[in-house]
N, C-alpha and C. Protein backbone atom coordinates (compact mmCIF):
# COMPACT_ATOMS: atom_id res chain seq x y z
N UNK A 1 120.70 93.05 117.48
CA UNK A 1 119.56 92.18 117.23
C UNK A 1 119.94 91.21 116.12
N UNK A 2 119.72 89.92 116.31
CA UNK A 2 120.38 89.15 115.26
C UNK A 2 119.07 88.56 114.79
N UNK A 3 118.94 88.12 113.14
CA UNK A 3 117.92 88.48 112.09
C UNK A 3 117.22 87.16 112.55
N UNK A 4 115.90 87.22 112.24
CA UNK A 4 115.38 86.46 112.69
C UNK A 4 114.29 86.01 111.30
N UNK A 5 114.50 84.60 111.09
CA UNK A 5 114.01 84.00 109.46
C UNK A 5 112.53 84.28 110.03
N UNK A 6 111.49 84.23 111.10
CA UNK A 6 110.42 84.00 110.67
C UNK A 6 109.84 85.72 110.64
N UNK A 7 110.31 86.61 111.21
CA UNK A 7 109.93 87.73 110.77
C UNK A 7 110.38 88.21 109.07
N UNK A 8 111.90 87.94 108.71
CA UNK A 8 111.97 88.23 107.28
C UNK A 8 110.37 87.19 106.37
N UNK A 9 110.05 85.93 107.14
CA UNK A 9 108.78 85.69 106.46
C UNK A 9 107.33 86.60 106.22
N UNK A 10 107.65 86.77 107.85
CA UNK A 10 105.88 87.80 107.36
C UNK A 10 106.16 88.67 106.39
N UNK A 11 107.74 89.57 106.81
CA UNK A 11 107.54 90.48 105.57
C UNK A 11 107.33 90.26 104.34
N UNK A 12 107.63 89.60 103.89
CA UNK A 12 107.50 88.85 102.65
C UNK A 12 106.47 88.49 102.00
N UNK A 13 105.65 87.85 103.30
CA UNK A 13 104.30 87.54 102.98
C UNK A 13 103.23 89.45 102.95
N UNK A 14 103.59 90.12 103.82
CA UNK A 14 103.18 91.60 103.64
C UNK A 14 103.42 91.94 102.15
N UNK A 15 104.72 91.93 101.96
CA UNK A 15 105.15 92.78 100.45
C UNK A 15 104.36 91.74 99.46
N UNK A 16 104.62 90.83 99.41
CA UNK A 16 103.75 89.97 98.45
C UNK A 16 102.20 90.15 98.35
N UNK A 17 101.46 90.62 99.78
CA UNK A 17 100.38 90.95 100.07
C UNK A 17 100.02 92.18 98.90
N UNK A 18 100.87 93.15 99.79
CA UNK A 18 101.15 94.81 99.21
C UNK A 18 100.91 94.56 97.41
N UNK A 19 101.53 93.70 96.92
CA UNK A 19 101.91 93.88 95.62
C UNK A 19 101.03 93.39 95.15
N UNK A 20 100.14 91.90 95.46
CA UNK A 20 99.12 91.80 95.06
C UNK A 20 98.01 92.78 95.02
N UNK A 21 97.38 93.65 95.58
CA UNK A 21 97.05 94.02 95.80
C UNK A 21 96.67 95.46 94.71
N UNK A 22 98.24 95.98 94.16
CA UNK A 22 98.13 96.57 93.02
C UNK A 22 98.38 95.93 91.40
N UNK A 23 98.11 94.64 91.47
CA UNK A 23 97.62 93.71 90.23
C UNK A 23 96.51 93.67 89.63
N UNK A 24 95.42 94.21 90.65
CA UNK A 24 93.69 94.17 90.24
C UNK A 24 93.44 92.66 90.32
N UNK A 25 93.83 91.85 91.49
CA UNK A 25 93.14 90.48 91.54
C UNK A 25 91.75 90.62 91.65
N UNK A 26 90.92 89.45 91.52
CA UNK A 26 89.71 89.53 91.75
C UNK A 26 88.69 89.32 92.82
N UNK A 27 87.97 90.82 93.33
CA UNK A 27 87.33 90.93 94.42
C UNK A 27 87.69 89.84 95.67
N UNK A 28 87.29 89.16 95.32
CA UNK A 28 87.03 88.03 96.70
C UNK A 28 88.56 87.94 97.26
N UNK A 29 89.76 87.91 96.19
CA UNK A 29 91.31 88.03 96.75
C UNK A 29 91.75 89.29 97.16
N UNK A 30 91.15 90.08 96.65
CA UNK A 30 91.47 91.78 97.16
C UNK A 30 91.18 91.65 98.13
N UNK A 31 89.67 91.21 98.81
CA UNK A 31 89.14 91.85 100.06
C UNK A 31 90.01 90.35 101.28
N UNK A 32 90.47 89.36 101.06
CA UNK A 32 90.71 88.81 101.52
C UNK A 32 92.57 89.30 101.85
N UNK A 33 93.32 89.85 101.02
CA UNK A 33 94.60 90.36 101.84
C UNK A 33 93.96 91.62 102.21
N UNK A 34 93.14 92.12 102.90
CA UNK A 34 93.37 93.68 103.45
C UNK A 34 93.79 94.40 104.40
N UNK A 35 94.75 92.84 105.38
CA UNK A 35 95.59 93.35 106.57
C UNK A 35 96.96 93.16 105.70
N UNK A 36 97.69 93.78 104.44
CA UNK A 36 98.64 93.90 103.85
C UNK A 36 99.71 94.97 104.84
N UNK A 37 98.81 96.23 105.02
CA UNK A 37 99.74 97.24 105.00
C UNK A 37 99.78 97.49 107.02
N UNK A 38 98.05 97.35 107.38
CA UNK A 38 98.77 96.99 108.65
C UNK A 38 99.73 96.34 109.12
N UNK A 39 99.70 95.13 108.78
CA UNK A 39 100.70 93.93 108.55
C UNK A 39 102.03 94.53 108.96
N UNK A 40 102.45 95.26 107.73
CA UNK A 40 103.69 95.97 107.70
C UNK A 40 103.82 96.91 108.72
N UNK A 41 102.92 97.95 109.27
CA UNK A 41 103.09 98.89 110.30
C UNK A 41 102.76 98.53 111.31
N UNK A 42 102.50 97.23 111.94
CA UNK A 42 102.71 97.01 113.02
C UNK A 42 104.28 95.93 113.42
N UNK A 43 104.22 95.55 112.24
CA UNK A 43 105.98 94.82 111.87
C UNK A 43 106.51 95.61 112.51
N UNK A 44 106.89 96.96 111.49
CA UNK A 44 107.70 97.82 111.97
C UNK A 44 107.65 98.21 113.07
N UNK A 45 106.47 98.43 113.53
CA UNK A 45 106.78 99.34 115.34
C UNK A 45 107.23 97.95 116.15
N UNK A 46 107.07 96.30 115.79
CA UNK A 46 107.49 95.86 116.95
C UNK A 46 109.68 95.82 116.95
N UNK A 47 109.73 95.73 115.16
CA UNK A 47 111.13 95.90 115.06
C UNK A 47 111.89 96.99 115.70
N UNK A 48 111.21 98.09 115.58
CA UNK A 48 111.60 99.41 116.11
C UNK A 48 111.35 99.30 117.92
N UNK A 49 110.20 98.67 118.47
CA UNK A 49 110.58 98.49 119.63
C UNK A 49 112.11 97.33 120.11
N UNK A 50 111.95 96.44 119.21
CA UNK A 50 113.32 95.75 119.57
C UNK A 50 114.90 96.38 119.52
N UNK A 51 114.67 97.12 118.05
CA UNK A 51 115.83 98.10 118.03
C UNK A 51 116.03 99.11 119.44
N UNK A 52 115.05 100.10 119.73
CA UNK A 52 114.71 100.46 120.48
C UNK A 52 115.21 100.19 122.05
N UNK A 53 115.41 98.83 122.24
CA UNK A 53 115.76 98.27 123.79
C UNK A 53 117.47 98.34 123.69
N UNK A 54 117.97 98.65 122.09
CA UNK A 54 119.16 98.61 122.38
C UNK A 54 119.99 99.76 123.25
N UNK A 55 118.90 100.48 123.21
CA UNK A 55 119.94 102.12 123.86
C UNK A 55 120.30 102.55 123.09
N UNK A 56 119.58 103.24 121.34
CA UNK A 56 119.86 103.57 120.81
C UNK A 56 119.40 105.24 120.78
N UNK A 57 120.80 106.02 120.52
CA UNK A 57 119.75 107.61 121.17
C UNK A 57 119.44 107.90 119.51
N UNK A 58 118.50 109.29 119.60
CA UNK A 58 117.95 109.91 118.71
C UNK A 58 119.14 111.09 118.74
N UNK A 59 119.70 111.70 117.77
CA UNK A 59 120.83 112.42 117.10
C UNK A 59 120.49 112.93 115.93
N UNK A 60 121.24 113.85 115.35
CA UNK A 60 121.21 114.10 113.63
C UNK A 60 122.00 112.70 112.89
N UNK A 61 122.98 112.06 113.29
CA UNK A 61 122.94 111.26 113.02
C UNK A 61 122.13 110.23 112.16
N UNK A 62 121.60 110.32 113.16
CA UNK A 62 119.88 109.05 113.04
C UNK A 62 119.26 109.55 112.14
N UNK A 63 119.00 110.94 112.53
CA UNK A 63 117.99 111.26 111.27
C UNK A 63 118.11 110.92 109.90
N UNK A 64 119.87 111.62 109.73
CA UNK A 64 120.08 111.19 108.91
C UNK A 64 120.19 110.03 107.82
N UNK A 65 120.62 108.98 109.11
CA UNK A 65 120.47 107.38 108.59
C UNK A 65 118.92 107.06 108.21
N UNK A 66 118.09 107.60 109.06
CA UNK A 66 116.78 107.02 108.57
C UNK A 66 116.28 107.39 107.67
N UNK A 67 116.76 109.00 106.82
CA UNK A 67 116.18 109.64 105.86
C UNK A 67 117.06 109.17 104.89
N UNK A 68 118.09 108.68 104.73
CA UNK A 68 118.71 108.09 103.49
C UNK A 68 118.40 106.79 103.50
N UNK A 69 117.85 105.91 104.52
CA UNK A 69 117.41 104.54 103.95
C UNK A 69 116.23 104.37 103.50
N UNK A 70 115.50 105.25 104.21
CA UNK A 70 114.01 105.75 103.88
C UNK A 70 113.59 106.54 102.37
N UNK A 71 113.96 107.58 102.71
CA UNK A 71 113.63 108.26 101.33
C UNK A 71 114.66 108.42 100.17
N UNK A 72 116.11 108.23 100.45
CA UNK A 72 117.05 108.17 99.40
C UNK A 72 116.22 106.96 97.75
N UNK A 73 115.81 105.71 98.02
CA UNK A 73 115.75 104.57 97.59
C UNK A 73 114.22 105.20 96.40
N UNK A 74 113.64 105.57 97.89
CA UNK A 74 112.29 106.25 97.01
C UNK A 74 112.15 107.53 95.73
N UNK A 75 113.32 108.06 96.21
CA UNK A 75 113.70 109.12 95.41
C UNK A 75 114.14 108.91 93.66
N UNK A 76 115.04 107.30 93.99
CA UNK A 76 115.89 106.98 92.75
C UNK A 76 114.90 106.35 91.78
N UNK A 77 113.97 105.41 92.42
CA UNK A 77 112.66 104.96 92.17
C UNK A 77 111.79 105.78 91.48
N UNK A 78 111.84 107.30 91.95
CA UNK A 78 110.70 108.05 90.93
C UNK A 78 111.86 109.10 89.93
N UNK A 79 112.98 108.69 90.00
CA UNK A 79 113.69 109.27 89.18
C UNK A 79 113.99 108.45 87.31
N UNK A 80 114.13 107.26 88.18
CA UNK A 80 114.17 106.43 87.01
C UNK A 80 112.34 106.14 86.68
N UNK A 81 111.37 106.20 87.20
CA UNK A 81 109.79 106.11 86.84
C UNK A 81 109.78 107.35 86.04
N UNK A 82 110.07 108.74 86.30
CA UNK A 82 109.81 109.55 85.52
C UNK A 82 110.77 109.98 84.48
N UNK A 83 111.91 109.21 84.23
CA UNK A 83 112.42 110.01 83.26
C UNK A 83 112.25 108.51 82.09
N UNK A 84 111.56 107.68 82.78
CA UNK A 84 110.99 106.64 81.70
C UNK A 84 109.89 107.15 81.22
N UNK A 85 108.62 107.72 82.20
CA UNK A 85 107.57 108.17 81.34
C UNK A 85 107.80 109.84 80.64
N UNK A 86 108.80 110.25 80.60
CA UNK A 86 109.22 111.19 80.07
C UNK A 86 109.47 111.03 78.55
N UNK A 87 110.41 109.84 78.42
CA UNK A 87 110.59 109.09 77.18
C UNK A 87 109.07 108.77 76.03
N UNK A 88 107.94 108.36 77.06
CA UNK A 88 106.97 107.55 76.40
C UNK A 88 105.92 108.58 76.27
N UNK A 89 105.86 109.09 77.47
CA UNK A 89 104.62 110.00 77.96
C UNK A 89 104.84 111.62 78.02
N UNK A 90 105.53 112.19 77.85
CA UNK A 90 105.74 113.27 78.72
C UNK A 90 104.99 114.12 79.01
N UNK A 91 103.55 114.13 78.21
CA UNK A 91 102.74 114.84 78.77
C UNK A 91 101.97 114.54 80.08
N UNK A 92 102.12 113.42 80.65
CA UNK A 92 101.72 113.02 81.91
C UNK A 92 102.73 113.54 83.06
N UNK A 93 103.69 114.09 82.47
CA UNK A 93 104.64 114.67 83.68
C UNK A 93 104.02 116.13 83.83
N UNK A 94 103.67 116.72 85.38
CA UNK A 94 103.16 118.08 85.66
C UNK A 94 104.56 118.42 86.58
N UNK A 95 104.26 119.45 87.23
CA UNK A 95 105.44 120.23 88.16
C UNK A 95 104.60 119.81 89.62
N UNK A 96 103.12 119.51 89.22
CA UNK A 96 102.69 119.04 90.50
C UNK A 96 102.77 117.67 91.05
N UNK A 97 102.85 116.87 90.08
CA UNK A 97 103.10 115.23 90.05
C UNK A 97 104.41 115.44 90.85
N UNK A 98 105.48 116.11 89.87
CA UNK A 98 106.81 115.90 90.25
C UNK A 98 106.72 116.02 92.01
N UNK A 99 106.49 117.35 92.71
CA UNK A 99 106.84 117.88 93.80
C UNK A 99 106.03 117.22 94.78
N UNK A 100 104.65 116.48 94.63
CA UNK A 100 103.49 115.45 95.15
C UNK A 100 104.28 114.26 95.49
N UNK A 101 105.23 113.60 94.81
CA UNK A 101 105.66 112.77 94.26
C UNK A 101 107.06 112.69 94.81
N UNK A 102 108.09 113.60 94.92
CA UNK A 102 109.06 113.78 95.59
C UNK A 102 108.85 114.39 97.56
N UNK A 103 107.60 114.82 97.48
CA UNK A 103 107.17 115.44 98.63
C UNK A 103 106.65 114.47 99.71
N UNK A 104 106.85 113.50 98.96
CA UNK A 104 106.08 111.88 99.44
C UNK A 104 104.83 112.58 99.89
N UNK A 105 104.13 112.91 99.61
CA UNK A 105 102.65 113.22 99.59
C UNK A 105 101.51 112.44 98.83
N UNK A 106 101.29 112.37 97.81
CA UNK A 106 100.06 111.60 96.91
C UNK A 106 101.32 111.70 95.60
N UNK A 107 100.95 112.34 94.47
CA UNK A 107 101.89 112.14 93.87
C UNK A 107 101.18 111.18 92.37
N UNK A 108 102.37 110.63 92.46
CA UNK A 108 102.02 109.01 91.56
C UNK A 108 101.18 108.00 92.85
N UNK A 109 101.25 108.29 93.88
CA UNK A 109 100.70 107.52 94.91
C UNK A 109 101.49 106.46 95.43
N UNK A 110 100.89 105.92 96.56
CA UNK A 110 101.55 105.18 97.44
C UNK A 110 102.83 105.50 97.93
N UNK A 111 103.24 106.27 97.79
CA UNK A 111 104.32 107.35 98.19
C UNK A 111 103.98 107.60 99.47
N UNK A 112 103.15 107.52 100.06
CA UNK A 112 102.52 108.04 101.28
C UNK A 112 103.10 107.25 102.48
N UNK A 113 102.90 106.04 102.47
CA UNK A 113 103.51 104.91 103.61
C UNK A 113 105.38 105.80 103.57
N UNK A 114 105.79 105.60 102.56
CA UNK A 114 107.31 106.16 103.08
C UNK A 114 107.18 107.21 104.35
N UNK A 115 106.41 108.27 103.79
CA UNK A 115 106.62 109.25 104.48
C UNK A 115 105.89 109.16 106.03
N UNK A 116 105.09 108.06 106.16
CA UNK A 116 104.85 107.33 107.54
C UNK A 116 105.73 106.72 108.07
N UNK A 117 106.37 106.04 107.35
CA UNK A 117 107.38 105.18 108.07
C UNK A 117 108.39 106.31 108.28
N UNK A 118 108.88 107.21 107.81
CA UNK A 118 109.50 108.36 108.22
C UNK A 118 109.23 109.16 109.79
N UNK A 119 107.79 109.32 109.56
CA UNK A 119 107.22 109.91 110.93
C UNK A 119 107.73 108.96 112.07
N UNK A 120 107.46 107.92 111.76
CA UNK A 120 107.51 106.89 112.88
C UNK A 120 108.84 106.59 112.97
N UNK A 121 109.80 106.80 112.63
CA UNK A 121 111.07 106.95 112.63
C UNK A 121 111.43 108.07 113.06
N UNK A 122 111.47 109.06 113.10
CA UNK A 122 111.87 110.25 114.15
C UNK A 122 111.33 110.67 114.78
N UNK A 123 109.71 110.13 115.20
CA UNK A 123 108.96 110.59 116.64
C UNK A 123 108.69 109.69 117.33
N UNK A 124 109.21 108.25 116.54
CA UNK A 124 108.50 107.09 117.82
C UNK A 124 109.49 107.22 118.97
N UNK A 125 111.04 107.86 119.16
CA UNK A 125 111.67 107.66 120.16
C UNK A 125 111.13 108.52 121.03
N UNK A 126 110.65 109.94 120.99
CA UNK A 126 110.02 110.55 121.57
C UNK A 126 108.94 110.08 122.00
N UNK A 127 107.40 109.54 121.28
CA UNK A 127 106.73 109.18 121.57
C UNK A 127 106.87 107.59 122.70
N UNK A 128 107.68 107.30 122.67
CA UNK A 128 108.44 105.91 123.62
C UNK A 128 108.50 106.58 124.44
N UNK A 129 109.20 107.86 124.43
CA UNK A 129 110.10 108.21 126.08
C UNK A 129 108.65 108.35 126.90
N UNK A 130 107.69 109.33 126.08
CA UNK A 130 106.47 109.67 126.75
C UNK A 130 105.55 108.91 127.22
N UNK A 131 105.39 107.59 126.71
CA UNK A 131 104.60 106.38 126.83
C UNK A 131 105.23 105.61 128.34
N UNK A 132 106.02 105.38 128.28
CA UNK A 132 106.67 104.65 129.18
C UNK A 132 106.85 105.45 130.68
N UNK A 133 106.79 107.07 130.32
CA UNK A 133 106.08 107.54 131.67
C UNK A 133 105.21 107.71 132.34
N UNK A 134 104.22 106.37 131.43
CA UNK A 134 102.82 106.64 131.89
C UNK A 134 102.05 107.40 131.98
N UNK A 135 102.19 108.43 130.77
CA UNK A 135 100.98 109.31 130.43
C UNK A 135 99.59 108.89 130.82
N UNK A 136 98.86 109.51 130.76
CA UNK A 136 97.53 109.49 131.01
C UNK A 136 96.89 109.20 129.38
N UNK A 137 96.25 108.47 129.26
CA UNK A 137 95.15 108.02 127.79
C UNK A 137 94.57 109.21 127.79
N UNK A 138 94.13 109.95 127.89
CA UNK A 138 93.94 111.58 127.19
C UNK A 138 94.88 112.10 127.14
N UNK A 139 95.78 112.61 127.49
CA UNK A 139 96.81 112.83 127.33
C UNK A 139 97.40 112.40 125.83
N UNK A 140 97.75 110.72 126.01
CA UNK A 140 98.11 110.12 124.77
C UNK A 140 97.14 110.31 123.53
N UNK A 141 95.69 110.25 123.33
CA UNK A 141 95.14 110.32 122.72
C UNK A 141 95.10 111.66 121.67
N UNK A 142 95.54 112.70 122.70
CA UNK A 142 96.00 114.00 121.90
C UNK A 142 96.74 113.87 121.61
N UNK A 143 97.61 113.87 122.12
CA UNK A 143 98.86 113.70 120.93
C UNK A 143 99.02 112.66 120.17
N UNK A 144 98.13 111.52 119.85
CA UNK A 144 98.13 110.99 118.76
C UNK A 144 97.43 111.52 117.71
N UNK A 145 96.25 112.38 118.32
CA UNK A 145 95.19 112.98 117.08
C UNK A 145 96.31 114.28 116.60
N UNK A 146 97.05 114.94 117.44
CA UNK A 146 97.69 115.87 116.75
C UNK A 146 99.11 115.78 115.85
């Protein structure tokens, strides 16, 4: 797939969205970016469908690649965040923050999208194979609620 300038734009305009967003602009600009993060997760599933057409299989491999581009970055990110507020704060560091926080769960927060974009990285090929055999919409619907 060769890169394409007006998608590196939306993203851009997403992350710029995203980031505004945790500035505390004022009301009327908050409520006006609030397709930020959709934005981004529907980006991704159409990139991942393009990747996707390449014939790319699902492997340990993969996993692997997706969990070190994915969560490696996030990891170093709350390594250097906490051993800064360690310096300043350290009583704001718990054992539950830490493991919330590395668990991509809540945490320090927003930690959470990683660990979506994770999901959707090692079940959308599955969930593709199943889609495209024309499941039945109940069918699909459960297994999206589950």
């Amino acid at each position: 797939m060769t890169r394409d300038i007006k998608i590196d734009f939306i993203r851009a305009i997403g992350i710029s969205l995203i980031i505004l967003a945790h500035v505390s602009p004022p009301n009327w600009l908050f409520q006006l970016r609030n397709f930020d993060v959709p934005l981004m997760v529907i980006l991704s599933g159409y990139l991942y469908s393009k990747k996707n057409n390449q014939n790319n299989k699902f492997s340990l491999s993969y996993v692997v690649k997706r969990f070190k581009r994915l969560v490696f970055p996030v990891w170093l990110f709350l390594s250097i965040l906490f051993v800064g507020i360690f310096f300043y704060q350290p009583q704001m560091i718990t054992l539950k923050l830490l493991i919330t926080s590395f668990g991509l769960y809540s945490g320090i927060g927003y930690v959470w999208i990683i660990r979506v974009y994770l999901i959707i990285a090692l079940f959308g090929e599955a969930l593709s194979k199943l889609i495209n055999k024309r499941l039945s919409i109940y069918l699909f619907i459960y297994l999206f609620i589950i």
